[in-house]
N, C-alpha and C. Protein backbone atom coordinates (compact mmCIF):
# COMPACT_ATOMS: atom_id res chain seq x y z
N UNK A 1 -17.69 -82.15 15.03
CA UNK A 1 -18.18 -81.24 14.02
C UNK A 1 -17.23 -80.05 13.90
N UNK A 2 -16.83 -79.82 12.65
CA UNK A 2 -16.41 -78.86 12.51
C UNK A 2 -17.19 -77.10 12.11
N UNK A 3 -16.79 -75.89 12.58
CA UNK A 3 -17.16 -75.27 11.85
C UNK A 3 -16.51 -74.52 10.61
N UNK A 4 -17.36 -73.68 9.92
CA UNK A 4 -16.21 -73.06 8.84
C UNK A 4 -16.20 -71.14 9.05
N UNK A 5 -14.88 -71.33 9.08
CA UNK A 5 -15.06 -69.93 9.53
C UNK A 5 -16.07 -68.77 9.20
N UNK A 6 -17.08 -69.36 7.81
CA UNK A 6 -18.13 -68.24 7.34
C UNK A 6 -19.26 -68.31 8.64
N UNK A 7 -19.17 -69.01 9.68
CA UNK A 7 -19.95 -68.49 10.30
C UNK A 7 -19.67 -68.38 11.58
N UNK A 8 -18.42 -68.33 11.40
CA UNK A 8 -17.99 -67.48 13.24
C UNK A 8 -18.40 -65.73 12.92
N UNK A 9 -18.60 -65.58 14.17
CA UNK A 9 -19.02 -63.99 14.01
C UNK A 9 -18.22 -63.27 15.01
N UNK A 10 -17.89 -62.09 15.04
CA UNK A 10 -17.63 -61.01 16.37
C UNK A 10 -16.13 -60.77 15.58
N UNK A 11 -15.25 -60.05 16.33
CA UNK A 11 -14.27 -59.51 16.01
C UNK A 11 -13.51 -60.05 16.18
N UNK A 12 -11.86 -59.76 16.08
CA UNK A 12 -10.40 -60.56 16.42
C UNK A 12 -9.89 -59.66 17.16
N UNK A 13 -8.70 -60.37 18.07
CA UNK A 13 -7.99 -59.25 18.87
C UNK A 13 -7.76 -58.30 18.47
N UNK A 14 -6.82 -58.45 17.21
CA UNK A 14 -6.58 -57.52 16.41
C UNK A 14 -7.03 -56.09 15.98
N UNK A 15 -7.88 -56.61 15.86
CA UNK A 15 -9.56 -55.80 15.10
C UNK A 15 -9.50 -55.29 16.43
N UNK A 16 -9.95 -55.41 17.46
CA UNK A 16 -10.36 -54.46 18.40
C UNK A 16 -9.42 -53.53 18.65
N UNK A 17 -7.66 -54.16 18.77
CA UNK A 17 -6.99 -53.49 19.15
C UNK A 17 -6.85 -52.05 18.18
N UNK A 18 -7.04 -52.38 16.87
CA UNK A 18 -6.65 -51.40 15.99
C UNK A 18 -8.03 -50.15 16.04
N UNK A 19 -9.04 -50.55 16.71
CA UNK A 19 -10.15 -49.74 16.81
C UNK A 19 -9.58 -49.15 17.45
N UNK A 20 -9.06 -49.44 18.98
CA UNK A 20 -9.28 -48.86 19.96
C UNK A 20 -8.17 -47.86 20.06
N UNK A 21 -7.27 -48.05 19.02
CA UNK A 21 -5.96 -47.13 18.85
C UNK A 21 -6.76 -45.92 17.40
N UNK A 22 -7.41 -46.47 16.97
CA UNK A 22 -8.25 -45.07 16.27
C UNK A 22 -8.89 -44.50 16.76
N UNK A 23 -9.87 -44.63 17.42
CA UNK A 23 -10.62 -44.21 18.52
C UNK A 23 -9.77 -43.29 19.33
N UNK A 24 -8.79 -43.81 20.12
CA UNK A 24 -7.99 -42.89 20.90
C UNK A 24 -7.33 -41.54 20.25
N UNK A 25 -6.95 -41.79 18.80
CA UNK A 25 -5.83 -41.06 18.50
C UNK A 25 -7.15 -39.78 18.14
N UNK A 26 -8.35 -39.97 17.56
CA UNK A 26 -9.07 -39.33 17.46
C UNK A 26 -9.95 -38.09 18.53
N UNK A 27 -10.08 -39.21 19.49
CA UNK A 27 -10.81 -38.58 20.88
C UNK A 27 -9.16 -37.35 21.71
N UNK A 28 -8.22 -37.79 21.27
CA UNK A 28 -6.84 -37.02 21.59
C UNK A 28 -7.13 -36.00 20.48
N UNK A 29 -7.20 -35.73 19.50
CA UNK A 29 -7.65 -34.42 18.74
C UNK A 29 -8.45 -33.49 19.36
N UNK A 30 -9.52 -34.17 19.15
CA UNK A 30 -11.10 -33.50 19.23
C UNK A 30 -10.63 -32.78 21.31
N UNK A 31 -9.84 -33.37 22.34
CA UNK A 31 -9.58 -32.63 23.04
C UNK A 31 -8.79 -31.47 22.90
N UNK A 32 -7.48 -32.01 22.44
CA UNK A 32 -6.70 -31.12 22.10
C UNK A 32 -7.20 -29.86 21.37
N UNK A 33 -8.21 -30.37 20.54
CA UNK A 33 -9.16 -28.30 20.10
C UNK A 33 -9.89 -28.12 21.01
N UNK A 34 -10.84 -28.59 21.90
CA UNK A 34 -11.46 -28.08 23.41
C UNK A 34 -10.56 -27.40 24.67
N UNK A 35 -9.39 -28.03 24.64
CA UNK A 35 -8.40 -27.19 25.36
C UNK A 35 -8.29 -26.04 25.23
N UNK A 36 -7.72 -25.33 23.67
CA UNK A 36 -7.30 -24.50 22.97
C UNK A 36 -7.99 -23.70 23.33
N UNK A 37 -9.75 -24.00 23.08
CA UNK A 37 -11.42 -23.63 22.58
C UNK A 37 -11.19 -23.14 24.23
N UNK A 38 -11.42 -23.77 25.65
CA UNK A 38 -11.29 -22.84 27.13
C UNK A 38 -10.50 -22.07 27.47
N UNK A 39 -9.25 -22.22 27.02
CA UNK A 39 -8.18 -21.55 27.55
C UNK A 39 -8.34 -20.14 27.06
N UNK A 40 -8.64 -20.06 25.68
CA UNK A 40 -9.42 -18.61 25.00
C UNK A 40 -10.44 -18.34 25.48
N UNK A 41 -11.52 -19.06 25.72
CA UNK A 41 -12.62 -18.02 26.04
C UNK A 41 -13.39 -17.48 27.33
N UNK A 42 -12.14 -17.28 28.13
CA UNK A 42 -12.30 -16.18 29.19
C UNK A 42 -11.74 -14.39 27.86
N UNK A 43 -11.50 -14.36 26.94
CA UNK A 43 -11.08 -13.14 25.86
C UNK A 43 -12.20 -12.82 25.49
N UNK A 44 -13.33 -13.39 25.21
CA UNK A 44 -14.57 -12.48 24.80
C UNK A 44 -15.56 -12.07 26.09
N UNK A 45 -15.11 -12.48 27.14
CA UNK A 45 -16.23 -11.93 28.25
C UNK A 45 -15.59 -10.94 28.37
N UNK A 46 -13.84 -10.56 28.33
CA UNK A 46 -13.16 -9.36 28.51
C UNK A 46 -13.06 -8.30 27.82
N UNK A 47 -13.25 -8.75 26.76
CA UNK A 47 -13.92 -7.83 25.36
C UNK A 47 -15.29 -7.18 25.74
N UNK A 48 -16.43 -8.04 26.38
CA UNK A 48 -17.80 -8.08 26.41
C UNK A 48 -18.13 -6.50 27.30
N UNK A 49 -17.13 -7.19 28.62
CA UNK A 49 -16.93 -6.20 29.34
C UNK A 49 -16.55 -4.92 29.32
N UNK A 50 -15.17 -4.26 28.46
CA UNK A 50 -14.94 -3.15 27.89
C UNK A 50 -16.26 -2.86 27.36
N UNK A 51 -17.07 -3.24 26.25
CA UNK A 51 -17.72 -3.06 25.72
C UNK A 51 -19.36 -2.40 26.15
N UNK A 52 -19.10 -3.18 27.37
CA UNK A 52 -20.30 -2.83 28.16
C UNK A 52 -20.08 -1.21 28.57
N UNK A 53 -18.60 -1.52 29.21
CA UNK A 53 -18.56 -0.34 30.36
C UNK A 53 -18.48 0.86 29.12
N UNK A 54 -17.84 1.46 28.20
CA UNK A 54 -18.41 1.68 26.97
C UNK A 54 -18.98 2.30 26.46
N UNK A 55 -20.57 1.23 26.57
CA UNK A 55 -21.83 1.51 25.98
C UNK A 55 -22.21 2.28 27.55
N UNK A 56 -22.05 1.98 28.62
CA UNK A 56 -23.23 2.36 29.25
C UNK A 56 -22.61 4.32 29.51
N UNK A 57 -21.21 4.35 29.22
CA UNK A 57 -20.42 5.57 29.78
C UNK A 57 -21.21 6.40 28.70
N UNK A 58 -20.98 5.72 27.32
CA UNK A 58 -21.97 6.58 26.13
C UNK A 58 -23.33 7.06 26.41
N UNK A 59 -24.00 5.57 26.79
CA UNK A 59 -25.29 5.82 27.47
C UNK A 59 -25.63 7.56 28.29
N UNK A 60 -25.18 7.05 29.49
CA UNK A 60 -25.42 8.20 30.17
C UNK A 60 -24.79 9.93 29.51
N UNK A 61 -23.81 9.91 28.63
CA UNK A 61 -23.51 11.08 27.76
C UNK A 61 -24.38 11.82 27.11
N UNK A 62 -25.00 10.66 26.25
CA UNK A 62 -25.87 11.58 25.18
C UNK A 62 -27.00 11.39 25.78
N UNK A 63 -27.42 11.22 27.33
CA UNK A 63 -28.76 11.67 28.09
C UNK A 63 -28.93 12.49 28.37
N UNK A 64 -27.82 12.88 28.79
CA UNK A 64 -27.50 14.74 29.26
C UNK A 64 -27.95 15.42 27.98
N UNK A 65 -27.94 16.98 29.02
CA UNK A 65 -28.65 18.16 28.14
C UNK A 65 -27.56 18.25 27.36
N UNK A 66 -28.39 18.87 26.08
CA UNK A 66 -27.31 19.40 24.59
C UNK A 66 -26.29 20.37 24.93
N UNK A 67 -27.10 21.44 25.98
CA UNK A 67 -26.22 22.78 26.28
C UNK A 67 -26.46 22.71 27.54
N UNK A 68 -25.80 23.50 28.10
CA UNK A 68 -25.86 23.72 29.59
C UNK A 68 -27.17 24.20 30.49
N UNK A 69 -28.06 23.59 31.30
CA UNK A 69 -29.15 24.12 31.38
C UNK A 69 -28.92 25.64 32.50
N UNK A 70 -27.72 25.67 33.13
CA UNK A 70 -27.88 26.29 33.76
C UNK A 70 -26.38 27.35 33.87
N UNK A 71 -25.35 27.24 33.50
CA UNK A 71 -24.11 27.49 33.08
C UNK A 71 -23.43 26.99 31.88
N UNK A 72 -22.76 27.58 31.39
CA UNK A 72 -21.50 26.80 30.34
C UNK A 72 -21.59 25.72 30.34
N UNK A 73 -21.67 24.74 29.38
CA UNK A 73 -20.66 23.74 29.94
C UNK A 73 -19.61 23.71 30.09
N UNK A 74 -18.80 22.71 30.56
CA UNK A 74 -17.03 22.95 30.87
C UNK A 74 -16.63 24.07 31.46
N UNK A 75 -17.41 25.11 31.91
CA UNK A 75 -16.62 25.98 32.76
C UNK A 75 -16.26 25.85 33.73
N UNK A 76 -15.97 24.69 34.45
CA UNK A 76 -15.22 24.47 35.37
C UNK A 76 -14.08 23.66 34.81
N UNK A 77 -12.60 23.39 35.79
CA UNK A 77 -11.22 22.81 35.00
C UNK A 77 -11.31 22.13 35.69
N UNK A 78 -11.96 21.02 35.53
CA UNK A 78 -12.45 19.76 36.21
C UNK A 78 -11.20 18.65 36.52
N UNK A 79 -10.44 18.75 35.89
CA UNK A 79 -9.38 17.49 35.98
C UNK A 79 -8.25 18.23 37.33
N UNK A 80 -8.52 19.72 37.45
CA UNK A 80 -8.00 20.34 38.36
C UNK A 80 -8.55 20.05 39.92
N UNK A 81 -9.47 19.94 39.70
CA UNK A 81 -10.16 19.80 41.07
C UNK A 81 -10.99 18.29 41.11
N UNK A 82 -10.75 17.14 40.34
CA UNK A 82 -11.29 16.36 40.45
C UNK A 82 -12.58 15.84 39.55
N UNK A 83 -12.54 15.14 38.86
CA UNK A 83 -13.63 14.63 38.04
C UNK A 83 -14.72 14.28 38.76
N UNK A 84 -16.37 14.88 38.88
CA UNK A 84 -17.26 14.62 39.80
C UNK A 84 -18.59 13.94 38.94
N UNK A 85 -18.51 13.22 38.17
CA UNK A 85 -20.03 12.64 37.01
C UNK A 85 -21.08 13.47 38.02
N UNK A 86 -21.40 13.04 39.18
CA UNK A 86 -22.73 13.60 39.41
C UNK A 86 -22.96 15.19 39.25
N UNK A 87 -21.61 15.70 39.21
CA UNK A 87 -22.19 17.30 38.75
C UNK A 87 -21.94 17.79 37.68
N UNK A 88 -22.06 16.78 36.52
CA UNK A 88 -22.05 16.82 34.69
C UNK A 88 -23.60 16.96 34.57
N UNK A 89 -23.66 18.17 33.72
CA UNK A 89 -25.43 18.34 33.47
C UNK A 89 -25.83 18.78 31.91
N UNK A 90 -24.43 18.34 31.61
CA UNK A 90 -24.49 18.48 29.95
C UNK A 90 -23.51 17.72 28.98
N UNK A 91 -23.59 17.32 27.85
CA UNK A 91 -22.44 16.84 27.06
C UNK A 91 -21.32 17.40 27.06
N UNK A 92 -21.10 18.64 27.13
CA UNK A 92 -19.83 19.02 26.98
C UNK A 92 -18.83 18.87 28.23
N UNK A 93 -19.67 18.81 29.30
CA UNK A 93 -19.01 18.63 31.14
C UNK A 93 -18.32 17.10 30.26
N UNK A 94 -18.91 16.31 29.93
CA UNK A 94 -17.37 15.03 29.20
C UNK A 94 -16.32 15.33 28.74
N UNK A 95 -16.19 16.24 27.93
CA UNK A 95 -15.23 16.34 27.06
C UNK A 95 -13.69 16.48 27.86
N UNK A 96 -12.77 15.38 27.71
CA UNK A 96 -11.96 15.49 27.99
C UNK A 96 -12.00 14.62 29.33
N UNK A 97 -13.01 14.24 29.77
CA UNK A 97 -12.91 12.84 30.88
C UNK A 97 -12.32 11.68 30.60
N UNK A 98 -11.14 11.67 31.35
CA UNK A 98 -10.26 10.04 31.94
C UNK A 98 -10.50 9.22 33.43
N UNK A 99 -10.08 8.38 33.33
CA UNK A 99 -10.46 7.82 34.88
C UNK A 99 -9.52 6.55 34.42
N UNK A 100 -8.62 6.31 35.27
CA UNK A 100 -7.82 4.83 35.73
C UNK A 100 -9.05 3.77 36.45
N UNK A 101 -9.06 2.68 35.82
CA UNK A 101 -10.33 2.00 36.62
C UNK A 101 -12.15 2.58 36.77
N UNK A 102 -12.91 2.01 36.69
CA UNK A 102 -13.98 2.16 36.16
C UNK A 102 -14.84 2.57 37.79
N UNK A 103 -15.56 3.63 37.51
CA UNK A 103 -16.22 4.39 38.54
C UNK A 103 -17.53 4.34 38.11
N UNK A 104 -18.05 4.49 39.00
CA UNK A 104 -20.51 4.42 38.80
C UNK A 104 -20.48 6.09 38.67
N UNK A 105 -21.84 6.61 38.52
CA UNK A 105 -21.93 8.06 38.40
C UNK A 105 -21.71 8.77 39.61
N UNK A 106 -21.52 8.32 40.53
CA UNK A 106 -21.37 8.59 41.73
C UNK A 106 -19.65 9.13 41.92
N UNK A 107 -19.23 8.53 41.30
CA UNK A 107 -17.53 8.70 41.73
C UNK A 107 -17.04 7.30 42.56
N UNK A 108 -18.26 6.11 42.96
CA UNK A 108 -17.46 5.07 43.44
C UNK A 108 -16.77 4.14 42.50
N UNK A 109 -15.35 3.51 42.83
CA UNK A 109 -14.95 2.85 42.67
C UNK A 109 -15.39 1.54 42.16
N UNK A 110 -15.80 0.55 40.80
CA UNK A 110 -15.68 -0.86 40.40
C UNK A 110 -14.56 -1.76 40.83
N UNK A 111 -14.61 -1.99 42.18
CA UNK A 111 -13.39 -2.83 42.29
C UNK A 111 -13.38 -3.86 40.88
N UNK A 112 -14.42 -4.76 40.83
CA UNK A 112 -14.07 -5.56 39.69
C UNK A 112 -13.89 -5.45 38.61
N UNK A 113 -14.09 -4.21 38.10
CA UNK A 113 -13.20 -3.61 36.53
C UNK A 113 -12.54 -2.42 37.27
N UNK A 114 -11.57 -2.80 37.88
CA UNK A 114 -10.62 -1.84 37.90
C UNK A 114 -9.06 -2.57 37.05
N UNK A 115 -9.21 -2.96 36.17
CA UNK A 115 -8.38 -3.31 35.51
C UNK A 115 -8.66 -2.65 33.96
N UNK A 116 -9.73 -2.02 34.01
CA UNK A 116 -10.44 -1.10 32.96
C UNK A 116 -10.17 0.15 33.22
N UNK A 117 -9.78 1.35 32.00
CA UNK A 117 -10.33 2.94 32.47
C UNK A 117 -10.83 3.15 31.33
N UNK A 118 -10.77 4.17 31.41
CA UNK A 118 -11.71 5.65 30.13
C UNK A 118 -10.29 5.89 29.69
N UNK A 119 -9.86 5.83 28.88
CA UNK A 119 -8.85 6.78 28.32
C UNK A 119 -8.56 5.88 26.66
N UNK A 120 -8.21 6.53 25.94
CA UNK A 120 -8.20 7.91 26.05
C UNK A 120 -9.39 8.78 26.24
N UNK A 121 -8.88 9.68 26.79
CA UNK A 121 -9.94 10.81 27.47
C UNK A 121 -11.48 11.01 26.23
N UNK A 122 -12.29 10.54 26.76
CA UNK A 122 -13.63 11.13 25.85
C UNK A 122 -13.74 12.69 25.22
N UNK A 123 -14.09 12.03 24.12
CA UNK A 123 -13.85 13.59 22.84
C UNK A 123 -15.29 14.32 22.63
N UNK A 124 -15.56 15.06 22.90
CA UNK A 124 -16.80 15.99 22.43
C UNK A 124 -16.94 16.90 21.54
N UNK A 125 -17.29 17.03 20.65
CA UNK A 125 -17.03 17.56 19.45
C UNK A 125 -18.18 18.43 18.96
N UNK A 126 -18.32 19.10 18.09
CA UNK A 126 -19.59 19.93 17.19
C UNK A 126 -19.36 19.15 15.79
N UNK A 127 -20.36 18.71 15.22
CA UNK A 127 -20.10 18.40 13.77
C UNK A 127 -21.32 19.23 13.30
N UNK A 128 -21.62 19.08 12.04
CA UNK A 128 -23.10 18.70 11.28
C UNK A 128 -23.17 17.42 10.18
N UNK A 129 -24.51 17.35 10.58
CA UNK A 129 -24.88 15.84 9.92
C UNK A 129 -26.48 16.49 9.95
N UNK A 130 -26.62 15.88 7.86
CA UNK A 130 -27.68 16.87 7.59
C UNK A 130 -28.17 18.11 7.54
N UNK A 131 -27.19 18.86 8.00
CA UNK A 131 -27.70 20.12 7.95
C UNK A 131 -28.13 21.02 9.34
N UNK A 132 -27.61 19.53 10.18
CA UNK A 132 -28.07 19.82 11.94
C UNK A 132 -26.83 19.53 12.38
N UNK A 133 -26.65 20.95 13.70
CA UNK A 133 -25.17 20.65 14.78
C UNK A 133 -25.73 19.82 15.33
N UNK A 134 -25.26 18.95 15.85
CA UNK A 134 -24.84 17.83 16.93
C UNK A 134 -23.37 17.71 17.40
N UNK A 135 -23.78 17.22 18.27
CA UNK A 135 -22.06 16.77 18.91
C UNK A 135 -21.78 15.54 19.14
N UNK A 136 -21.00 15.33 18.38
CA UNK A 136 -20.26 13.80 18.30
C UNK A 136 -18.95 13.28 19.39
N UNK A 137 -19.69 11.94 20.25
CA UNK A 137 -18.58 12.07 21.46
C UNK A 137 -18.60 10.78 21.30
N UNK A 138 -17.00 10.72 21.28
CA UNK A 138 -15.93 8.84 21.48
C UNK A 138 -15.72 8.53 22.49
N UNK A 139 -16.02 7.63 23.69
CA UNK A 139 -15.93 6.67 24.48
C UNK A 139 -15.23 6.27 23.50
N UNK A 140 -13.63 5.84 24.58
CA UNK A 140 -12.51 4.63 24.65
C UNK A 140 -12.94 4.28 26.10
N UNK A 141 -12.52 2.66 26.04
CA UNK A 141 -12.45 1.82 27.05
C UNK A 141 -10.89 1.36 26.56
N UNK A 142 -10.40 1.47 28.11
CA UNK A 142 -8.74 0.77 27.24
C UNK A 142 -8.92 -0.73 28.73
N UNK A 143 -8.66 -2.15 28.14
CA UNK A 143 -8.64 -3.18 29.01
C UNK A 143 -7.73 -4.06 28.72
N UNK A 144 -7.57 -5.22 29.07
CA UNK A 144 -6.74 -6.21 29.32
C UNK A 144 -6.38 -6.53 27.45
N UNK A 145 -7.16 -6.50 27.10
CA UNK A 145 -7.56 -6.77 25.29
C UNK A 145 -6.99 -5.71 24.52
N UNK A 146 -6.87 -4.68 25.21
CA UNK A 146 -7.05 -3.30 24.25
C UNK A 146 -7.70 -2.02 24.52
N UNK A 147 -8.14 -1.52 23.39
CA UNK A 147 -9.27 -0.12 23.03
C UNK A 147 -9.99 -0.34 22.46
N UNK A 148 -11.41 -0.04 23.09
CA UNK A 148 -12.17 -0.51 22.52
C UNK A 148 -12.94 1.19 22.97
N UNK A 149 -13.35 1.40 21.02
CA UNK A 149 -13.85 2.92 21.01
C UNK A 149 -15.59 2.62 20.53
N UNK A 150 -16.29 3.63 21.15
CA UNK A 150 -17.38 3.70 20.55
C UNK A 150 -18.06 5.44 20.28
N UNK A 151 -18.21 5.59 19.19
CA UNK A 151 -19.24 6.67 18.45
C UNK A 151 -20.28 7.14 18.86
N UNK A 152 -20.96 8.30 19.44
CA UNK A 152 -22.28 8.41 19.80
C UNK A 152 -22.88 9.88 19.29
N UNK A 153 -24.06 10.22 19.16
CA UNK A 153 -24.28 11.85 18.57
C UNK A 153 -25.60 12.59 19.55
N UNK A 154 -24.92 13.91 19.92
CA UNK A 154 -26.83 13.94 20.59
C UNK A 154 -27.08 15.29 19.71
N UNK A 155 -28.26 15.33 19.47
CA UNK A 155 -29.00 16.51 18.79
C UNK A 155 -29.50 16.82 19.33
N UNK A 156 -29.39 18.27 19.20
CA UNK A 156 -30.34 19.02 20.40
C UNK A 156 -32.08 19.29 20.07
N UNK A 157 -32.71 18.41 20.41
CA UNK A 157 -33.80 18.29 20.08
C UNK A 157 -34.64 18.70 21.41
């Protein structure tokens, strides 16, 4: 008995071989952009990070008192004798704070963002907005990425 080829079924060498060379050349793409895709994204946790350290330096700025509760602010020449956060008791004690590598309020050391500082030096300023003084103070974070600045305002309320 013969058959006729309309009813052999399944594939030919051929046929498979030519799949299996599309298949490949394809699955070789789709890595080749996943490579690209890891090798970058250790850049946004480093971004994330500036960003953090940042927000939280802002944070604690505009918590502090508007004016000095108990002296001037800035009347001491702080970069002369050492930058001390825990004895800042107002916005203006910032103005003009740098630090190489990233410190807690304490004055300790972040070993693990010490590849981070403050600089350029935080700006404290007087504006009005609305018709009300406030003081407007820029956090820079400078890191592996860059500068990364952020805006903040406290009103003396």
């Amino acid at each position: 008995m013969f058959t006729t080829r309309l009813s052999q079924r399944g594939f030919t060498l051929i046929e498979l071989v030519i799949f299996i060379v599309v298949v490949s050349i394809g699955m070789a793409g789709i890595l080749g952009v996943m490579n690209t895709t890891v090798k970058s994204s250790a850049d946004p946790m480093v971004r994330k990070q500036a960003l953090a350290i940042a927000e939280s330096l802002l944070e604690e700025i505009v918590q502090k008192e508007y004016g000095a509760p108990t002296y001037t602010c800035a009347a001491v020449a702080y970069p002369a004798t050492g930058w001390n956060r825990a004895l800042f008791d107002c916005v203006d004690d910032y103005n003009g704070y740098t630090v190489s590598g990233v410190t807690d309020a304490a004055g300790s050391p972040v070993t693990a963002l010490a590849a981070y500082s403050i600089v350029p030096a935080v700006a404290v300023s007087s504006v009005t907005l609305n018709g009300q003084s406030v003081k407007k103070v820029v956090v820079s974070v400078t890191g592996p990425q860059g500068v990364i600045a952020l805006t903040g305002y406290r009103g003396n309320y």
